[in-house]
Structures are given as structure tokens and as C-alpha cells.
Protein backbone atom coordinates (compact mmCIF):
# COMPACT_ATOMS: atom_id res chain seq x y z
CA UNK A 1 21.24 2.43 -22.00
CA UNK A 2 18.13 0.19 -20.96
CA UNK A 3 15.55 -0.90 -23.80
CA UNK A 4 12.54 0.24 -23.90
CA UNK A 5 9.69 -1.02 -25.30
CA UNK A 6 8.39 -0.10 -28.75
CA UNK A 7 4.85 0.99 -28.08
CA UNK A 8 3.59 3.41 -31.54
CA UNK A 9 -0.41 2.67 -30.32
CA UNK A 10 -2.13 2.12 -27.41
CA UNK A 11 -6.03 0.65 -26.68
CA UNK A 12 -6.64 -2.55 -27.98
CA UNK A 13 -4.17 -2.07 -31.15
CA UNK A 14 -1.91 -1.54 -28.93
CA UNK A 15 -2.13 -4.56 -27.02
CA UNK A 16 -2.52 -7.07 -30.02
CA UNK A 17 0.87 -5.57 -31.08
CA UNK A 18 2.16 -5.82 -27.81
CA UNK A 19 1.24 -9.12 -27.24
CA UNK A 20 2.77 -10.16 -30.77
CA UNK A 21 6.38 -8.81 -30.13
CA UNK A 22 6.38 -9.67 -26.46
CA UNK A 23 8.88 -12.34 -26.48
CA UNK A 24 11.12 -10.03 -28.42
CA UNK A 25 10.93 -7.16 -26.36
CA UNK A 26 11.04 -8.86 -22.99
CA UNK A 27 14.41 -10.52 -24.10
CA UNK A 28 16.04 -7.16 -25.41
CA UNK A 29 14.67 -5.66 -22.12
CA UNK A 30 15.98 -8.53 -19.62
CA UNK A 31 19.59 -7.54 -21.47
CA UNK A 32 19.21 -4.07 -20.59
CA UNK A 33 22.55 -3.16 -18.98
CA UNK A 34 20.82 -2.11 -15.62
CA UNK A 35 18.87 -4.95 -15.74
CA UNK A 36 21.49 -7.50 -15.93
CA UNK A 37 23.94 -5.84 -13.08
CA UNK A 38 20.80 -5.58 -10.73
CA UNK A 39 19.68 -9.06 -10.89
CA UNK A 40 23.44 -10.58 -11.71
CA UNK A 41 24.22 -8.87 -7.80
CA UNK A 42 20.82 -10.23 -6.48
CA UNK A 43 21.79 -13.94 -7.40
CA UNK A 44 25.02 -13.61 -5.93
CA UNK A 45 24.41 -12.09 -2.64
CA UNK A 46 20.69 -12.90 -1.43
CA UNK A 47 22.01 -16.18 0.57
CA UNK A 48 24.30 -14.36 2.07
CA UNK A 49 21.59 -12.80 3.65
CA UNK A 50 19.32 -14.36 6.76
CA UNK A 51 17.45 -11.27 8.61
CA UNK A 52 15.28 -8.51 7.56
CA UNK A 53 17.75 -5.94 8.93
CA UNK A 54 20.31 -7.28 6.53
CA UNK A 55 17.67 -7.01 3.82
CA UNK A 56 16.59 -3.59 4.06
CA UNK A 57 20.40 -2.80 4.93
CA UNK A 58 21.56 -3.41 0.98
CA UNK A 59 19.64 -0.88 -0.83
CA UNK A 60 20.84 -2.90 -4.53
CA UNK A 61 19.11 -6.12 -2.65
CA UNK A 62 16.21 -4.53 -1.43
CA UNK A 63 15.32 -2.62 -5.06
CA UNK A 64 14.72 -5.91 -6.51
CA UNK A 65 13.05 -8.05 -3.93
CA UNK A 66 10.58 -4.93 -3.28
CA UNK A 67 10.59 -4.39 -7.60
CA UNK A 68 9.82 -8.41 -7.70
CA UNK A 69 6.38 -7.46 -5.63
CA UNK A 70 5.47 -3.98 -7.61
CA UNK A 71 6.64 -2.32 -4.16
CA UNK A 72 9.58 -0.70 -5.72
CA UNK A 73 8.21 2.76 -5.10
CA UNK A 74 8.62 1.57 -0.84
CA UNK A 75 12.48 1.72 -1.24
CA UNK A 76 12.33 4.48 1.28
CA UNK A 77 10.58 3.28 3.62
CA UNK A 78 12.99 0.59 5.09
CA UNK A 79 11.71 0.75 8.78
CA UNK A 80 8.13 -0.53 7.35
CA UNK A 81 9.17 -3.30 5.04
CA UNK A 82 11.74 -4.62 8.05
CA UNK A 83 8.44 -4.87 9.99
CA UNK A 84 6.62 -6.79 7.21
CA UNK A 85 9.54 -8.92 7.16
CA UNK A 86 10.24 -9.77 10.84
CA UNK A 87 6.53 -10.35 11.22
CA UNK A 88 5.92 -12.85 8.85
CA UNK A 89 2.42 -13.65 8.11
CA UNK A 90 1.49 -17.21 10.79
CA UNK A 91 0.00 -14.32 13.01
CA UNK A 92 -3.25 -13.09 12.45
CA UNK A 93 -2.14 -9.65 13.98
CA UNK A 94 1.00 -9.63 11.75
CA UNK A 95 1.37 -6.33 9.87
CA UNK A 96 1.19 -8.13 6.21
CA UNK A 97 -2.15 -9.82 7.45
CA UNK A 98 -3.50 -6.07 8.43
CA UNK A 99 -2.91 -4.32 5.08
CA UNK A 100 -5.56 -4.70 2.57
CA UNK A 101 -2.51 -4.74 -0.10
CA UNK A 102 -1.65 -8.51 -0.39
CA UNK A 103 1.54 -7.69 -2.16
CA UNK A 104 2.60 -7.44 1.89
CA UNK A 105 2.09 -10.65 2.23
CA UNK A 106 3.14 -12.38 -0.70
CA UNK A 107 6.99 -10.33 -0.20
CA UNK A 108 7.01 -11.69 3.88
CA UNK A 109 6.01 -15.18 2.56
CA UNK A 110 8.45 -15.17 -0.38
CA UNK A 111 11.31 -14.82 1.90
CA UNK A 112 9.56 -16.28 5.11
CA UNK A 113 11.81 -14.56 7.60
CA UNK A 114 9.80 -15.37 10.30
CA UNK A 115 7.02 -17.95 8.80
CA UNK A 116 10.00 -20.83 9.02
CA UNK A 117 13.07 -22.03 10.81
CA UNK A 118 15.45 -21.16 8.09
CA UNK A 119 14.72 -17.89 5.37
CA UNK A 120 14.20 -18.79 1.97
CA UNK A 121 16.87 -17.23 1.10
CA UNK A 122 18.92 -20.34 1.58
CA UNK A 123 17.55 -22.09 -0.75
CA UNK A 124 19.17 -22.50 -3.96
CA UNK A 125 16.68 -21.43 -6.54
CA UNK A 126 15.30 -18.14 -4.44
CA UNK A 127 17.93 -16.17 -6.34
CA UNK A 128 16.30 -16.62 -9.71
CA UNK A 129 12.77 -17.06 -8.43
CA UNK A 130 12.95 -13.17 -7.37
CA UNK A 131 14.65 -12.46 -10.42
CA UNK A 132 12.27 -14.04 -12.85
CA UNK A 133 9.75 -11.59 -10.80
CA UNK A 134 11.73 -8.72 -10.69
CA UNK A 135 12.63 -8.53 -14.84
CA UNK A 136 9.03 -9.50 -15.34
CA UNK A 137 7.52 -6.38 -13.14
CA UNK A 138 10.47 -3.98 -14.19
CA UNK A 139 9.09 -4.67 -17.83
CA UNK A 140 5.53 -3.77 -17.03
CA UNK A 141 7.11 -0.71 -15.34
CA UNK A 142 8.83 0.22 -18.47
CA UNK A 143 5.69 -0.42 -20.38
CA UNK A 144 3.64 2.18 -18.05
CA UNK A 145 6.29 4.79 -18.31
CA UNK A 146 4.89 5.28 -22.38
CA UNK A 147 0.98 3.41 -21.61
CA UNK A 148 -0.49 2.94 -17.99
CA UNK A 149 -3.23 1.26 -19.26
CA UNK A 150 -0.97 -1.30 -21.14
CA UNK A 151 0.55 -2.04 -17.79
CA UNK A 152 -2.36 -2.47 -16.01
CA UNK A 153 -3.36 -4.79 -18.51
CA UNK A 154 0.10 -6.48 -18.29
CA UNK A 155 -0.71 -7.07 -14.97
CA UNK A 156 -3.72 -8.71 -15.10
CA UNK A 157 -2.76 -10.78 -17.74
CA UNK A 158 -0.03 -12.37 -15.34
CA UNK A 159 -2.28 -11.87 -12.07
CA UNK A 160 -5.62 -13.16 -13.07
CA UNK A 161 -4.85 -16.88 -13.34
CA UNK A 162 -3.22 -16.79 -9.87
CA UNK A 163 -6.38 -15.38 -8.73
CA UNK A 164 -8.47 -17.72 -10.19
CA UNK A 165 -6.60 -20.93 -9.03
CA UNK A 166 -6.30 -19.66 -5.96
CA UNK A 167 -7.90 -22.27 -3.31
CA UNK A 168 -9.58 -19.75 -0.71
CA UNK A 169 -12.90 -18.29 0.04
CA UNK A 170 -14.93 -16.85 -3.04
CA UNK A 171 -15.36 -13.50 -0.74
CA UNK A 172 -11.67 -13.93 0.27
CA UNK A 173 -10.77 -13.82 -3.73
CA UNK A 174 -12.45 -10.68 -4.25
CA UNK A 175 -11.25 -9.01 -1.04
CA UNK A 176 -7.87 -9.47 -2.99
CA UNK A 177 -8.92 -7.75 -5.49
CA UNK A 178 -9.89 -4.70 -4.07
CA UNK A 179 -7.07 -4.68 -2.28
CA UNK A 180 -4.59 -4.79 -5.62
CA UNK A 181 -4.57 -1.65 -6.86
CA UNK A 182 -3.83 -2.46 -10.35
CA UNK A 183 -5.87 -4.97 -10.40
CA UNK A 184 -8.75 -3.38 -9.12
CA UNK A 185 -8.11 -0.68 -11.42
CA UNK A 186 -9.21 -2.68 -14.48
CA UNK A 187 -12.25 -4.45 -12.70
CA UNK A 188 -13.46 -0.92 -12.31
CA UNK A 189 -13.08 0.73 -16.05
CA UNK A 190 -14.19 -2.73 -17.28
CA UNK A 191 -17.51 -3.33 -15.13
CA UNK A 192 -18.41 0.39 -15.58
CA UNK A 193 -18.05 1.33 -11.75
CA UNK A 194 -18.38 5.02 -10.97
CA UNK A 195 -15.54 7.19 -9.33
CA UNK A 196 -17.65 7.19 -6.24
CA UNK A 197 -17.41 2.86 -6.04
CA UNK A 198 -14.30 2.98 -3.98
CA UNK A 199 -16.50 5.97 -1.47
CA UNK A 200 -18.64 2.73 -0.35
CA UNK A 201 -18.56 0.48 2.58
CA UNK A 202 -16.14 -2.57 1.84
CA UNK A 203 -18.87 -5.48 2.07
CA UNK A 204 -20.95 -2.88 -0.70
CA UNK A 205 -18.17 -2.79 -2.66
CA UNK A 206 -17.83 -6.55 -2.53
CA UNK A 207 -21.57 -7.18 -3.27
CA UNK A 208 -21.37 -4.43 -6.30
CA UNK A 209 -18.45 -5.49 -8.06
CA UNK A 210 -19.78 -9.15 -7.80
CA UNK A 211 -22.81 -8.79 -8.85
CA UNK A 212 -21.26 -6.47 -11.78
CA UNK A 213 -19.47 -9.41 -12.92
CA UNK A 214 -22.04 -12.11 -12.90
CA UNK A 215 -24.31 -9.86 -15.38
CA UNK A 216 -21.43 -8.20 -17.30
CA UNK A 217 -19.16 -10.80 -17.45
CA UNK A 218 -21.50 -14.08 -16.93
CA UNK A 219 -18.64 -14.74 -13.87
CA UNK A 220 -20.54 -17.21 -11.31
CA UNK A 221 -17.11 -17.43 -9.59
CA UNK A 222 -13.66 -16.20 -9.70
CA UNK A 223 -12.81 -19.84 -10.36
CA UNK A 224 -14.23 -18.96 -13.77
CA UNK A 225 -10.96 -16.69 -14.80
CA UNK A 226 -8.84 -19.98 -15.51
CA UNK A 227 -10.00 -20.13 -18.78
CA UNK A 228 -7.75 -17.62 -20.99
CA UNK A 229 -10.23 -16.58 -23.13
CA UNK A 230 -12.47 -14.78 -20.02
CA UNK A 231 -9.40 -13.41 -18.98
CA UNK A 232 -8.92 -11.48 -22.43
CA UNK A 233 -12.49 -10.86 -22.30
CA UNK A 234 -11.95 -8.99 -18.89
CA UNK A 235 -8.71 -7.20 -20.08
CA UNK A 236 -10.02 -6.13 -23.64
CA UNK A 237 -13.42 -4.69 -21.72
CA UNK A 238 -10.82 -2.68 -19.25
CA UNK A 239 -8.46 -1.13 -22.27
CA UNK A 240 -12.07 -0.53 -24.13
CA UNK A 241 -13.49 1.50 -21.68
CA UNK A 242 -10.57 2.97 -20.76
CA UNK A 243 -9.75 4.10 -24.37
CA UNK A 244 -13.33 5.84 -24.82
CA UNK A 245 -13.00 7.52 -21.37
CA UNK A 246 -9.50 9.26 -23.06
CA UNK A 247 -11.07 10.12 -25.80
CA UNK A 248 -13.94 11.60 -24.43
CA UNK A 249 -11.71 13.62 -22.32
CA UNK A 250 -9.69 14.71 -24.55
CA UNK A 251 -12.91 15.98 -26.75
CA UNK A 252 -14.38 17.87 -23.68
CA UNK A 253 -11.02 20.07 -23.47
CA UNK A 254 -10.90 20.33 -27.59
CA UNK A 255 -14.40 21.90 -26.97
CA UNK A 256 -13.61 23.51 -24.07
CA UNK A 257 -10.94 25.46 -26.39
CA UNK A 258 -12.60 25.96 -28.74
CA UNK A 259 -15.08 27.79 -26.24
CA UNK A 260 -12.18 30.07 -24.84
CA UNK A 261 -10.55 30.40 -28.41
CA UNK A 262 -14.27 32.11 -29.45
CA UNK A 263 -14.81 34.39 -26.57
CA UNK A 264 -14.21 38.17 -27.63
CA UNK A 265 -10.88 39.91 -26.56
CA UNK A 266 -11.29 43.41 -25.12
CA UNK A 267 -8.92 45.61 -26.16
């Protein structure tokens, strides 16, 4: 029987206590029986492997190198990710390149089936790279199954530094972001943005949920999220928000109730 994770409260109580047993849970979930066969196989047959087709082919293979991306819910779709894979991403046209999901990319340049002469799947330390991934996103996973909003934040605890170190274009850094789902999930609930943001042209969207930031967040650049303490800034705004939304909601159908509860029965 997997572990899974001890969650009693969720908001921002339930991510200080989260964040206090992390180490603790994360090891008793990387032990999980499940856990353990999946990535044990993963180590000991990925450099066996040197095409897409043989990829997609081994269904145990492809649930962790999709699970290592947070694509493990594409495990059907084995035609698509063979594409993603035999494209690569050195072509502007390639598939990964076209999807405004950059997970895409980041799976066809982990294994770089087609971005280089030999797959990095030869390489010695791929097997536990993926892994390392894999365990890491299966825990967040886990954590969402009890708390979506703890896994979101989970997330963007791991995501936001990438983003922020990441060398390209300012507007290029925020394109990724809308186009992470999670991740733009808690930009959202913590700037504020209505339901109807994601309605808007994409260059609106990018000038809203920039200029959001720079007032709400004092954010003058994406560059700014290397420093830990704007990143928990960011991620306790999100499960804020996101907490008083719930509640709200849930007191609109208590009323609501109540409302139905009081009207007269005829008889």
C-alpha cells in the first residue's frame, strides 16, 4: 500500500505543516511499494531504449518519463507524445515549439531524441535524473488527491526559481507562464484576476498579469522571483485567496439552504 501524505488542514496552516514534515513524508512516500518497482524498472531499462517508438512502446517506461513532466494523465495518447519525441525541439515548426504547454518541450529536450546524435538516454545518470522528477511530481500528485491547492502550491514552490533564473526574454518568461497550467493557476487567485482573464487576447493577458504583478507584488521582473522570500510571498497570496474564495462558496450554498430549508411545503 502507497503512503500518503498526512494532510489534517489545508490554507496556509496547512502549508506551514506541510512544509515542516516534508522531508518525512517525501521519504515514506519515495518507499511506497509502487513507487519503488516503477522507478527501480525505469533505471534498469531506459538505456536500453534509443527511439520514441520504443518509448511509447513500454507503457511502465512511458508512465514515469510522462509522470516526471506532470503529463502522466497523456499515457493514452501514445501517437502524440511519439510525435513530440521524434520532433525534437531545433525546429521552430516542431510540435513541442507549437504548444503553448512548455512541459512539451522540456519532456522532447530531456530525452533529446531528435535534438542530438545520440538520446539521452545513454547517458548514465538519465535514469535517476527522471526518477528524481518522477517521485518528486508523483508526491505533489498524491498531495492534490486530499488538497489541490497544496499542490499547486507544491508546484510553484519547485517551478518558480527555474522561472526566475531562466536566461530568456522577460515577455518570453511570462508566455511560460500562461502556458503552465498550474502555474498560471496561482498567478491568477493570487493577483486577483477575474474568471474572464483567460477570455482575453494573449498579448492582454500578458500586459494584465504584468502589470498586476508590478503593483501587487512590487515584481519589476521575473528575475525578481530568485529571492525565496517573494516566492513565499507569491504562494501564501495564491493559498490566501484561494482559501477565502472556498469559504465564501461554501457560505453562499449554507445560505442558499438555508433559503430552500425555509420555503413552505404544500401538502
Amino acid at each position: 500500500m502507497n503512503f500518503e501524505p498526512v494532510l489534517p488542514l489545508g490554507g496556509l496552516p496547512g502549508w506551514a505543516l506541510l512544509n515542516r514534515t516534508l522531508e518525512r513524508q517525501t521519504d515514506l512516500f519515495n518507499k511506497s511499494p509502487q513507487i519503488v518497482r516503477d522507478t527501480e524498472y525505469f533505471e534498469l531499462t531506459i538505456g536500453s531504449i534509443k527511439t520514441p517508438e520504443a518509448l511509447v512502446s513500454d507503457r511502465r517506461l512511458l508512465r514515469v518519463a510522462l509522470g516526471a513532466f506532470g503529463l502522466q494523465d497523456d499515457i493514452d495518447s501514445r501517437a502524440f507524445i511519439r510525435t513530440i519525441l521524434e520532433e525534437g525541439t531545433l525546429d521552430d515548426d516542431a510540435l513541442a515549439n507549437r504548444l503553448s504547454d512548455d512541459r512539451y518541450k522540456q519532456l522532447a529536450q530531456a530525452f533529446a531524441f531528435a535534438d542530438r546524435p545520440v538520446p539521452r538516454t545513454q547517458l548514465s545518470s538519465f535514469g535517476t535524473e527522471i526518477t528524481a522528477q518522477f517521485r518528486r511530481r508523483q508526491f505533489e500528485v498524491a498531495v492534490g488527491d486530499q488538497n489541490e491547492a497544496l499542490r499547486l502550491a507544491l508546484n510553484a514552490k519547485r517551478e518558480l526559481g527555474d522561472i526566475a533564473s531562466d536566461t530568456a526574454a522577460e515577455d518570453t518568461r511570462w508566455f511560460r507562464v500562461l502556458g503552465n497550467e498550474p502555474l498560471r493557476r496561482i498567478f491568477e487567485v493570487a493577483l486577483g484576476l477575474p474568471d474572464s482573464f483567460a477570455q482575453l487576447d494573449l498579448d492582454r493577458q500578458l500586459d494584465e498579469i504584468k502589470s498586476r504583478a508590478a503593483r501587487q507584488l512590487d515584481i519589476s521582473s521575473l528575475s525578481d522571483l530568485i529571492d525565496p522570500d517573494l516566492q513565499d510571498d507569491v504562494i501564501r497570496r495564491f493559498l490566501l485567496r484561494d482559501q477565502v474564495a472556498e469559504i465564501n462558496v461554501r457560505s453562499s450554498q449554507s445560505i442558499a439552504l438555508t433559503l430552500l430549508q425555509s420555503v413552505p411545503r404544500r401538502f
